[in-house]
Protein backbone atom coordinates (compact mmCIF):
# COMPACT_ATOMS: atom_id res chain seq x y z
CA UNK A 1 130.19 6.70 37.93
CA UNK A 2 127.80 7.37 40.75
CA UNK A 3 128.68 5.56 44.22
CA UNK A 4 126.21 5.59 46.93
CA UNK A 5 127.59 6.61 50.22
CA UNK A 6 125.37 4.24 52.80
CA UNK A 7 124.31 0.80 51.70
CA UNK A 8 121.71 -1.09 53.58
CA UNK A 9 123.46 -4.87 53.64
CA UNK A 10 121.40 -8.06 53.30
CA UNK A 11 123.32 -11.27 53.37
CA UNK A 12 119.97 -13.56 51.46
CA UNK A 13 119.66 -15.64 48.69
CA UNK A 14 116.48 -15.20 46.53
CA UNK A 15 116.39 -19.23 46.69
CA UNK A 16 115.98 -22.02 49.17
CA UNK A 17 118.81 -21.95 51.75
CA UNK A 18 119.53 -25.08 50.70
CA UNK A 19 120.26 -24.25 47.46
CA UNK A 20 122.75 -21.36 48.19
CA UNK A 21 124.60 -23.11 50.53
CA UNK A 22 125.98 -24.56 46.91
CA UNK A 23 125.93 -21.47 44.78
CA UNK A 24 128.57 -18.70 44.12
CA UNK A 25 127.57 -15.52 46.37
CA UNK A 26 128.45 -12.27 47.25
CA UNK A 27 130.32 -11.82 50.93
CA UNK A 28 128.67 -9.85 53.67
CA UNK A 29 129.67 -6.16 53.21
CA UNK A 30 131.25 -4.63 55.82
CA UNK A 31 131.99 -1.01 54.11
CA UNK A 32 131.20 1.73 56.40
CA UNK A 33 129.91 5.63 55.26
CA UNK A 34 132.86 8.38 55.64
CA UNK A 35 132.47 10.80 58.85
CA UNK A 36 133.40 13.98 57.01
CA UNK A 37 129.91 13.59 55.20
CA UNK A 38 128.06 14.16 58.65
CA UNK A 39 130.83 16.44 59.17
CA UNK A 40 129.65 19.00 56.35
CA UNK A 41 126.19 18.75 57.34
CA UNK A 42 125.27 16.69 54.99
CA UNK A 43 122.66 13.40 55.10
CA UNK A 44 124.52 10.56 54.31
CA UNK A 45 121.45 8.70 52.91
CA UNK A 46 120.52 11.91 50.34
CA UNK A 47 124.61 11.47 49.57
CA UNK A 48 126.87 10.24 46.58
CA UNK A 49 130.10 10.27 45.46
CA UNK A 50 130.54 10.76 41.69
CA UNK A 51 133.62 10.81 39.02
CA UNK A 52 131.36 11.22 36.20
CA UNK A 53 130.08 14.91 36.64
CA UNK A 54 130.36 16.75 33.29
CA UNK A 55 132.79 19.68 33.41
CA UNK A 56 134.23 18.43 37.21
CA UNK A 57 137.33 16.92 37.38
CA UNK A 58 138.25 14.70 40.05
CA UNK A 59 135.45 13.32 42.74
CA UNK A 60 132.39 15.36 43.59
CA UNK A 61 130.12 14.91 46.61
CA UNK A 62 126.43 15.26 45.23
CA UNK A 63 123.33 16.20 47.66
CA UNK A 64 120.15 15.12 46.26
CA UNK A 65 116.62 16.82 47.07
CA UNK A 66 114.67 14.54 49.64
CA UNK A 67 110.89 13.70 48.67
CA UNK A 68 108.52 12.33 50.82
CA UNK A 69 107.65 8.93 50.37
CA UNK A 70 111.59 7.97 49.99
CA UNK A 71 113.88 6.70 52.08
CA UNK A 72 117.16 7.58 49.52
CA UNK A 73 117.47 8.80 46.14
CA UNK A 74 116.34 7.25 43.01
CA UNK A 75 118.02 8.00 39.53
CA UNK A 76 115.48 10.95 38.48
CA UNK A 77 116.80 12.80 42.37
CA UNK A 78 117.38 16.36 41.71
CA UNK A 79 120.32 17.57 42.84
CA UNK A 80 120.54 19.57 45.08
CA UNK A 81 124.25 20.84 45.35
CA UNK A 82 127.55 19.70 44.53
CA UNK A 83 130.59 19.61 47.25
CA UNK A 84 134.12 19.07 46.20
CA UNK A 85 136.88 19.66 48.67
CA UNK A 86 139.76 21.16 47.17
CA UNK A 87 142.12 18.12 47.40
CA UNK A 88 139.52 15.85 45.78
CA UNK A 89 140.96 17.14 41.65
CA UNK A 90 144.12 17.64 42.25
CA UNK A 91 145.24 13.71 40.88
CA UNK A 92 143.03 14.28 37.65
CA UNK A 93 139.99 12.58 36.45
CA UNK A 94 138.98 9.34 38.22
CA UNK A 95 137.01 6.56 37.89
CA UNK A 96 136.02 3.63 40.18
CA UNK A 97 135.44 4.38 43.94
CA UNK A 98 135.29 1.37 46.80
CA UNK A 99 135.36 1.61 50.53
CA UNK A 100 136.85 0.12 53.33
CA UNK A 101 135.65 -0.97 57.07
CA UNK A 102 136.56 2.32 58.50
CA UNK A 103 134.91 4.38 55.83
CA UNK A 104 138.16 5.60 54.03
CA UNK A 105 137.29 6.06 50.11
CA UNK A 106 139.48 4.84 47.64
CA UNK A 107 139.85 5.95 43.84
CA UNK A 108 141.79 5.19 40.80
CA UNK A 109 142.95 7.68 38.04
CA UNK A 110 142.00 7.30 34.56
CA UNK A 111 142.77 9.85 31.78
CA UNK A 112 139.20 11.37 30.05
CA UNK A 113 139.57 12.49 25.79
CA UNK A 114 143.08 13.28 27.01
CA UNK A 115 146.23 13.08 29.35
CA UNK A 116 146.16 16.88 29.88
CA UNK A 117 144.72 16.33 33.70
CA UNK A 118 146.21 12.88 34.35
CA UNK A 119 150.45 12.75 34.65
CA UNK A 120 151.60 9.26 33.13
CA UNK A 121 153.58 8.60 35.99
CA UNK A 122 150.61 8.49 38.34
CA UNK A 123 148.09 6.18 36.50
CA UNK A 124 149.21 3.27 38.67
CA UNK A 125 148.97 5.42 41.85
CA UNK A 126 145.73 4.71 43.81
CA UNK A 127 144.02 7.97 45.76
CA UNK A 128 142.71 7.61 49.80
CA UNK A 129 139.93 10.35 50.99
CA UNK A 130 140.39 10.44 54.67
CA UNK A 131 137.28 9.47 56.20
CA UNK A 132 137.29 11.76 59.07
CA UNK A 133 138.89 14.65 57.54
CA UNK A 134 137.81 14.09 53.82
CA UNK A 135 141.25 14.83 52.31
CA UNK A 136 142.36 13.18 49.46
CA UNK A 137 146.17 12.07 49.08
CA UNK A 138 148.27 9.37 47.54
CA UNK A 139 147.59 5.87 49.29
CA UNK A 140 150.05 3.65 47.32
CA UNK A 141 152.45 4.40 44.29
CA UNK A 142 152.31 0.14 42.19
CA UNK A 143 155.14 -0.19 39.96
CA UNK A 144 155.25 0.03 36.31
CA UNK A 145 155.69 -3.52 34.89
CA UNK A 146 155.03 -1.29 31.35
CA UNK A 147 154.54 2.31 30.64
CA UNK A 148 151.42 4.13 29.29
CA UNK A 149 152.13 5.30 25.53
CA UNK A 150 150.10 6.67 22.52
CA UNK A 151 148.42 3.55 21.95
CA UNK A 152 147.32 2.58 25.42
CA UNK A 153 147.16 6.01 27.77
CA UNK A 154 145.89 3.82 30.99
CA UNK A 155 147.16 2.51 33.89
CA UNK A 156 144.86 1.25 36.87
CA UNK A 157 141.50 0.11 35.57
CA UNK A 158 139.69 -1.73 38.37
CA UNK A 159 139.79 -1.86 41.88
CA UNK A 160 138.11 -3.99 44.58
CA UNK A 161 137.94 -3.93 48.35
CA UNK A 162 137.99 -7.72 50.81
CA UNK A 163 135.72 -7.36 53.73
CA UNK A 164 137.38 -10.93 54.82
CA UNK A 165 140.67 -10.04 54.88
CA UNK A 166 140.78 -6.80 54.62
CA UNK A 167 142.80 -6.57 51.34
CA UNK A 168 142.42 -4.75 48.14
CA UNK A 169 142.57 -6.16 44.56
CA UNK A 170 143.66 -3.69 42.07
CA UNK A 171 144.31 -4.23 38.44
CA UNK A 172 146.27 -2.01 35.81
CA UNK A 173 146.85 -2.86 31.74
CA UNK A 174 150.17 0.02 31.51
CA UNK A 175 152.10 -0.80 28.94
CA UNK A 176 149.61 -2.96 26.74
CA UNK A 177 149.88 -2.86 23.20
CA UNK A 178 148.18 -4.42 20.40
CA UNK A 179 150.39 -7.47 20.33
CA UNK A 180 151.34 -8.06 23.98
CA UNK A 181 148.64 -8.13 27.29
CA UNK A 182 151.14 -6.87 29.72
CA UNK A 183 148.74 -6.29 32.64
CA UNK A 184 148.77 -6.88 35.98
CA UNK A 185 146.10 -7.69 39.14
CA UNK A 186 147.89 -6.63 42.08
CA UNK A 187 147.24 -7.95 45.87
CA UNK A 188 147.01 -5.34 48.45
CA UNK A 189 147.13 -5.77 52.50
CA UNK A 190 145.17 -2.43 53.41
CA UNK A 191 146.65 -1.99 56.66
CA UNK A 192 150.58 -2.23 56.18
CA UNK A 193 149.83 -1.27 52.35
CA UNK A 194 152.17 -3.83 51.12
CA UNK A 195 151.97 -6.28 48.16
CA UNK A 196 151.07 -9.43 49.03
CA UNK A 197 151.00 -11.15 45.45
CA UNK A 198 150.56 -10.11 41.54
CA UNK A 199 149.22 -11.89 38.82
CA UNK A 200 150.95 -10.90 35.51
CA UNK A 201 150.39 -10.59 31.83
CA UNK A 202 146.58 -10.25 32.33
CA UNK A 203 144.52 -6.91 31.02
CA UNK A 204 141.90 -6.63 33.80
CA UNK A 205 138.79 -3.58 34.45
CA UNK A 206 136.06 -4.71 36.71
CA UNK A 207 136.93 -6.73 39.65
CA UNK A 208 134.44 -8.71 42.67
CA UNK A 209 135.19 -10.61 45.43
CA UNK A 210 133.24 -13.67 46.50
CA UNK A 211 132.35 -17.27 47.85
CA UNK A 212 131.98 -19.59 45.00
CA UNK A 213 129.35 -22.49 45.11
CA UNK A 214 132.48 -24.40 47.36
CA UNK A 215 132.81 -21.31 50.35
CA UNK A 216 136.51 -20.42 48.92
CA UNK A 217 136.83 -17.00 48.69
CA UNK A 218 137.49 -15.49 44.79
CA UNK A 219 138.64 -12.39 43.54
CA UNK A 220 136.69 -12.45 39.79
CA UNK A 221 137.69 -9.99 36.69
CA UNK A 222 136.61 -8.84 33.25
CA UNK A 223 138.81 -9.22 30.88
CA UNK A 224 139.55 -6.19 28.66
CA UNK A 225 140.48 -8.20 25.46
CA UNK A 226 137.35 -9.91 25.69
CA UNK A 227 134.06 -10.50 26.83
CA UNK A 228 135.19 -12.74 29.63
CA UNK A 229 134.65 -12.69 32.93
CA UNK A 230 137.41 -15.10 35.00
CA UNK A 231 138.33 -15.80 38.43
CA UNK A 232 141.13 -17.09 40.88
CA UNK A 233 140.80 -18.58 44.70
CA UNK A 234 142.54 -16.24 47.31
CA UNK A 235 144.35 -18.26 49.98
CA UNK A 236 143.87 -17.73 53.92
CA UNK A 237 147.68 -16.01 53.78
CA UNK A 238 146.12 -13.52 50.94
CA UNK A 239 147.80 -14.40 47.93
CA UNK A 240 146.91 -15.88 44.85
CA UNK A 241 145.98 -19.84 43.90
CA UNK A 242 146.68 -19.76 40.36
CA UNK A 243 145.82 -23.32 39.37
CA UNK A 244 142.32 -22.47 40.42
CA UNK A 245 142.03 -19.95 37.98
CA UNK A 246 139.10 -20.33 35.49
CA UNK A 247 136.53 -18.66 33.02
CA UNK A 248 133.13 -18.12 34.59
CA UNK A 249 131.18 -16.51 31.69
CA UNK A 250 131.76 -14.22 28.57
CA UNK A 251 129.65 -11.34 27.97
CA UNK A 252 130.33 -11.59 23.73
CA UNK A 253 127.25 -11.81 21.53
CA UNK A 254 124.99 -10.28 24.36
CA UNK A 255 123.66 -7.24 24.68
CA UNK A 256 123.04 -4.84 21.71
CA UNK A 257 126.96 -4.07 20.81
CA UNK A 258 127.89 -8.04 21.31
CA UNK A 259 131.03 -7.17 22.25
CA UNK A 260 130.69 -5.57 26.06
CA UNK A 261 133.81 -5.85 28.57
CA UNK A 262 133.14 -6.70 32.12
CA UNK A 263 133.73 -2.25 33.40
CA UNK A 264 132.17 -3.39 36.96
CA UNK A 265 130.71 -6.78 38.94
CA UNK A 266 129.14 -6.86 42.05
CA UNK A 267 127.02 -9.85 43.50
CA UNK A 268 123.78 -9.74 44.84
CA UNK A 269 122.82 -12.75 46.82
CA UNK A 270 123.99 -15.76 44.04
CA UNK A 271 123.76 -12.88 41.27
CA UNK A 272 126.00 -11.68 39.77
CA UNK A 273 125.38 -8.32 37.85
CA UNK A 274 127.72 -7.29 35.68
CA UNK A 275 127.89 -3.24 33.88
CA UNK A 276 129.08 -4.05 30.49
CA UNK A 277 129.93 -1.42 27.61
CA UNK A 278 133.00 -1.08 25.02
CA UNK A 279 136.61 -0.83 25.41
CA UNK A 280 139.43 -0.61 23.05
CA UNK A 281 142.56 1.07 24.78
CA UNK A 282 141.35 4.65 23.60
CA UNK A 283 140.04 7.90 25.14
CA UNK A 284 136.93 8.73 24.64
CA UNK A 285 134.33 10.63 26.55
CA UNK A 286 132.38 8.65 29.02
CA UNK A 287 128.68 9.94 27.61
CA UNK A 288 130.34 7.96 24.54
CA UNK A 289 130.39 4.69 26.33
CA UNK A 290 126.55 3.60 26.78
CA UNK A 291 126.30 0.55 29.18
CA UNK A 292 123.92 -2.45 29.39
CA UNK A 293 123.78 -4.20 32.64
CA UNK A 294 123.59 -8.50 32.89
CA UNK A 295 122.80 -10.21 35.38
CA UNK A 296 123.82 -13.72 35.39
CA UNK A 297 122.57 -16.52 38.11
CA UNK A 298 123.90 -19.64 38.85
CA UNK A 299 122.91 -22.67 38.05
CA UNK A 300 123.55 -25.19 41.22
CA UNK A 301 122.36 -28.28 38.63
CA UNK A 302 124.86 -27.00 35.78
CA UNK A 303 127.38 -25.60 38.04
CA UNK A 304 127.61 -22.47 35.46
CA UNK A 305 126.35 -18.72 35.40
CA UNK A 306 123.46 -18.42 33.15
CA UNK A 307 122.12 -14.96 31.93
CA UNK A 308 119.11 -14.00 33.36
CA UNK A 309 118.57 -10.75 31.91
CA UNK A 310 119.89 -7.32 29.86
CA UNK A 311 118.72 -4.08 30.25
């Protein structure tokens, strides 16, 4: 997965005002670029951070060639070098990056064809890159509410960052089997790194916060058993309301595989896009894992998510 280091935030609907004001949308983002990338000389808008370079373990910075006539790169960029500070593969192969306020990056570990990089006991430990001094270390250990085995080699599988509240939603499936969904979506307070709340027996991978079509603030997350995509309302003290919990939208009999799990969501205005592909507890290389993005819209009238397109 390729991150982009330096968004450019617009808080719009691509509808009336009017009608967003009662539509589910994304919340401002308030995630700032790491210093250390200025630091190395580099330009943080020719910049990304990647877990998906073939051959690289860990996280890789990757400089892109600037052309004239762009203001950042595009998916046929050349690169133009490849940074990784010695720190950054020390925890293994890992997946999904966020960002926080101050411009710390966060990772999660997640084994690739097999566990020869990635210790068992530390696929429920998430990874911090300091953003001044760009070293990676362990931010927070989660416990084991089941352990990884033959069957099911993962631990964390999503992670999400809060720009409300400043909290972070993390979600691991450890100790899954065939029979039994074991998982659990964990409720993190990013400054005093404590758990605020859990929500058990669930086998989550991509995770989103946002405002649904009432202003309450949701974390929403694919389920791994399934095509569908749920959500639950996070309270002002940060923890869970579970009787709001509820399916938005399933992803099966879309797409050409029909049978796509929700791997990331992010909202764009009252979109929701949603980077579906396979997943069935097993290793496998990610070049083996093609993915077909949706992106849903809601429907104020309906008060559902309907798909707008595939691609």
């Amino acid at each position: 997965m390729l991150t982009r280091i330096r968004y450019i935030f617009i808080f719009s609907c691509i509808y009336l005002w009017s009608v967003c004001l009662y539509a589910q949308h994304e919340i401002k983002p308030c995630q700032q670029e790491p210093g250390f990338i200025k630091t190395l000389g580099f330009d943080p808008l020719w910049t990304g951070l990647s877990t998906s370079e073939k051959k690289t373990i860990g996280i890789s910075l990757i400089a892109f060639e600037k052309k004239a006539g762009e203001s950042a790169p595009s998916p046929q960029s050349i690169k133009a070098s490849v940074y990784q500070h010695p720190s950054w593969k020390e925890a293994g192969y890992l997946s999904t990056i966020t960002f926080d306020r101050q411009g710390n990056v966060y990772a999660i570990p997640a084994p690739l064809i097999s566990m020869l990089y990635n210790k068992p006991e530390k696929l429920n430990t998430v990874y911090q890159i300091d953003a001044k001094t760009g070293e990676m270390g362990e931010w927070i250990s989660l416990p084991f509410y089941g352990r990884p085995g033959v069957n099911n080699p993962y631990g964390l599988l999503g992670i999400a960052y809060d720009c409300l509240q400043q909290t972070m939603a993390v979600a691991s499936v450890a100790g899954s089997d065939r029979y039994n969904e074991r998982g659990v979506i964990y409720l993190i307070d990013v400054q005093s790194k404590k758990i605020v709340d859990t929500i058990r027996n669930i086998d989550a991978m991509g995770l989103a916060f946002a405002l649904d079509e009432k202003g309450n603030k949701r974390l929403y997350f694919g389920k791994t058993r399934s095509g569908e995509l749920h959500s639950v309302q996070v309270a002002n003290n940060g923890k869970w309301i579970r009787k709001t919990k509820r399916k938005e939208l399933t992803l099966e009999g879309y797409g050409p595989r029909g049978d796509d799990k929700a791997r990331k969501i992010k909202f764009n205005g009252n979109q929701m896009v949603v980077s579906g592909t396979a997943f069935n507890y097993n290793l496998q290389a990610s070049s083996e894992k093609p993915e077909t993005v949706y992106t849903f819209i809601w429907l104020p009238k309906e008060q559902k998510w309907g798909l707008n397109q595939y691609q």
